[in-house]
Protein backbone atom coordinates (compact mmCIF):
# COMPACT_ATOMS: atom_id res chain seq x y z
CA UNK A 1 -142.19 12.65 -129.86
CA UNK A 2 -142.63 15.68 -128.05
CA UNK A 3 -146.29 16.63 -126.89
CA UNK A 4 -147.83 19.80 -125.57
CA UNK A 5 -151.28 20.59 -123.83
CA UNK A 6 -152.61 24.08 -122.81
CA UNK A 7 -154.15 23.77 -119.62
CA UNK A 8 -156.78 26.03 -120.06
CA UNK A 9 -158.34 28.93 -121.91
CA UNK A 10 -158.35 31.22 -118.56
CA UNK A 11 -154.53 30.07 -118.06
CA UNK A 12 -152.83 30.79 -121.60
CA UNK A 13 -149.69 31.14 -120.30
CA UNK A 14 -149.22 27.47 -119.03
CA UNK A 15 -147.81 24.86 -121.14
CA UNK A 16 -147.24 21.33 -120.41
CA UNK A 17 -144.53 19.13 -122.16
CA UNK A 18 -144.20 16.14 -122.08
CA UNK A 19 -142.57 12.87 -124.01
CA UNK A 20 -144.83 9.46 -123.83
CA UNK A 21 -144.49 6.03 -124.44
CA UNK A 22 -146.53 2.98 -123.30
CA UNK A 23 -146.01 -0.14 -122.41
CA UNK A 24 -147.26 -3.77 -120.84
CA UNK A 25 -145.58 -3.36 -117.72
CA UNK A 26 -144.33 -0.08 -115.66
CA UNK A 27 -140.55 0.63 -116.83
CA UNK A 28 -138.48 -0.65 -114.02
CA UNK A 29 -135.72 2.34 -114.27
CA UNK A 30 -135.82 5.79 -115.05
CA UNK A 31 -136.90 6.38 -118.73
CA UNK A 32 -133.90 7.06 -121.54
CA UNK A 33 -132.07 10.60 -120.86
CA UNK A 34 -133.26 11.69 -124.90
CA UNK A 35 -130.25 14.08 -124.38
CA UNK A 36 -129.60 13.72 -127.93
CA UNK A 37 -133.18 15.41 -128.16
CA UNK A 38 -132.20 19.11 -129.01
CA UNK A 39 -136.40 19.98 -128.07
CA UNK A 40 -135.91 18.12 -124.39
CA UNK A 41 -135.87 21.16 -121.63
CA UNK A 42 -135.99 21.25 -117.78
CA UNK A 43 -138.89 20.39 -116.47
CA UNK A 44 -140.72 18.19 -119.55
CA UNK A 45 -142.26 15.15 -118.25
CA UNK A 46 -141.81 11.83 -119.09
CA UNK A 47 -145.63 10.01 -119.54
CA UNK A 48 -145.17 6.07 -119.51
CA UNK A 49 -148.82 5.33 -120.06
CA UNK A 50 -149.35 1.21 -118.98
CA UNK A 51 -152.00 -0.93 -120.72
CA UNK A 52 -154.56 -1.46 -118.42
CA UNK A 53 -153.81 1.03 -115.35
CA UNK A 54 -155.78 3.73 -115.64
CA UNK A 55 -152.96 6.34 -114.12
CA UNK A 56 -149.66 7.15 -115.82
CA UNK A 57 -146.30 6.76 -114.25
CA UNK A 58 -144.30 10.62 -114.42
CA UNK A 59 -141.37 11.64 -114.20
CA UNK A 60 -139.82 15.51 -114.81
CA UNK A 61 -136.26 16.18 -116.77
CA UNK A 62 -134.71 18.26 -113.90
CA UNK A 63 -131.08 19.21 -112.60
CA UNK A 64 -129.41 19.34 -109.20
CA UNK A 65 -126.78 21.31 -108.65
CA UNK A 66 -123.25 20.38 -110.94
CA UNK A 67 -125.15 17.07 -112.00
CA UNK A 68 -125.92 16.66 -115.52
CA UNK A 69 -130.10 16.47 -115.41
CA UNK A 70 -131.64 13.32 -114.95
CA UNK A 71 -135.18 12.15 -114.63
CA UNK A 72 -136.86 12.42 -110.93
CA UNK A 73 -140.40 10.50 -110.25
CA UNK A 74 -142.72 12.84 -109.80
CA UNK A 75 -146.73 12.59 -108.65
CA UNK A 76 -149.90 14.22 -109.13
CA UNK A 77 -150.20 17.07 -106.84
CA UNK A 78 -146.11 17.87 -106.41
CA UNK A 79 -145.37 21.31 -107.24
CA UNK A 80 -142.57 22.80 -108.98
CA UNK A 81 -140.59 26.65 -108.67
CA UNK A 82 -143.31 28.47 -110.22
CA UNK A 83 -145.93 27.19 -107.41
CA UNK A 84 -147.79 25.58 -110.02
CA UNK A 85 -149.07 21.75 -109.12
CA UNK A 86 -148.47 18.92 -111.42
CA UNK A 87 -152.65 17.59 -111.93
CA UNK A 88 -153.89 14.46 -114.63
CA UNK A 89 -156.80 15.26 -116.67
CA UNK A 90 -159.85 13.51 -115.76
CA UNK A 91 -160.60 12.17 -118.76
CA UNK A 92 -157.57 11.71 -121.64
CA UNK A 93 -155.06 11.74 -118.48
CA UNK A 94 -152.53 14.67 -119.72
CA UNK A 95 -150.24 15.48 -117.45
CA UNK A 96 -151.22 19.22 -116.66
CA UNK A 97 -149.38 22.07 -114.84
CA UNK A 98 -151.87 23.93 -113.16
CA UNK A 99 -152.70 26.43 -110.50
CA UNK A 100 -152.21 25.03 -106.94
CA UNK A 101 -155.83 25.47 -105.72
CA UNK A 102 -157.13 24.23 -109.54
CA UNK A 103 -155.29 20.73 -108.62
CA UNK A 104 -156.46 20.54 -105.07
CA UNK A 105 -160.04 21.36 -106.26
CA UNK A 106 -159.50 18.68 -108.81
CA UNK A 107 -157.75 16.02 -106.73
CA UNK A 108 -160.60 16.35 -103.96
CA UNK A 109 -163.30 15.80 -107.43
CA UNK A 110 -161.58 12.81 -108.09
CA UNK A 111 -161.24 11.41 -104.65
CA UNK A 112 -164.64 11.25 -103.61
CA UNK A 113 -166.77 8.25 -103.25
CA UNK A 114 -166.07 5.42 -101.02
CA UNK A 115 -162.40 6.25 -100.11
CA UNK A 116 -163.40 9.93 -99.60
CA UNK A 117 -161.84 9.58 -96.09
CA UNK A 118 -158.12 8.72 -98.14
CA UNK A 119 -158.72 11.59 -100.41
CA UNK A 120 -159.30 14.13 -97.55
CA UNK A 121 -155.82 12.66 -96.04
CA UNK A 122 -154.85 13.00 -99.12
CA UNK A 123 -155.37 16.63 -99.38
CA UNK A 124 -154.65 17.47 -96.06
CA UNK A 125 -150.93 16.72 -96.74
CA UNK A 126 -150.61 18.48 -100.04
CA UNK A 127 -152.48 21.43 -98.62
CA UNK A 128 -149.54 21.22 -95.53
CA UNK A 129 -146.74 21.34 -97.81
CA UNK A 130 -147.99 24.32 -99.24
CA UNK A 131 -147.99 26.31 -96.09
């Protein structure tokens, strides 16, 4: 089933979609092409959610060229055409499209603590692909 989330109330013109399932283990390919889905549209995620990790494995429905479209792994913190920056709520872990310096602010939130050293690398090479 199809699933939305509005990123935020200050943002009401962002929309995430996004198709789930979970499962024991991470899926070892690329999740079904639900082609026969008449809602599935460029750039919905795929959310494969695994019982006891804490962060879901993503993927986005995208195309290339003449190829048919096909899913393509994609991370917290990778951007898409619009600029906007793919970002995992903190707490019910939606996948979120939000603005770039919203998921940087978030990411760096997230990262501190022990490893804060990892997060700053971390954030250092998402802040580099955006220049």
């Amino acid at each position: 089933m199809k699933q939305q989330w509005k990123s935020s109330t200050k943002d009401k013109d962002c929309l995430t979609f996004w198709w789930e399932c979970t499962s024991r283990v991470p899926l070892r390919e690329p999740p079904p092409s639900l082609s026969n889905k008449p809602e599935l549209a460029i750039n919905d995620l795929f959310c494969n959610r695994i019982t006891g990790v804490d962060m879901p494995r993503l993927w986005i429905w995208t195309s290339d060229g003449d190829k048919p479209p096909f899913w393509k792994p994609i991370s917290e913190g990778d951007t898409r055409e619009d600029g906007r920056r793919l970002s995992i709520t903190p707490k019910q872990k939606r996948p979120s499209w939000v603005k770039s310096d919203w998921c940087v602010k978030q990411m760096v939130k997230q990262q501190r603590g022990p490893s804060s050293k990892s997060g700053c690398i971390l954030i250092l090479a998402i802040l580099s692909d955006v220049a």
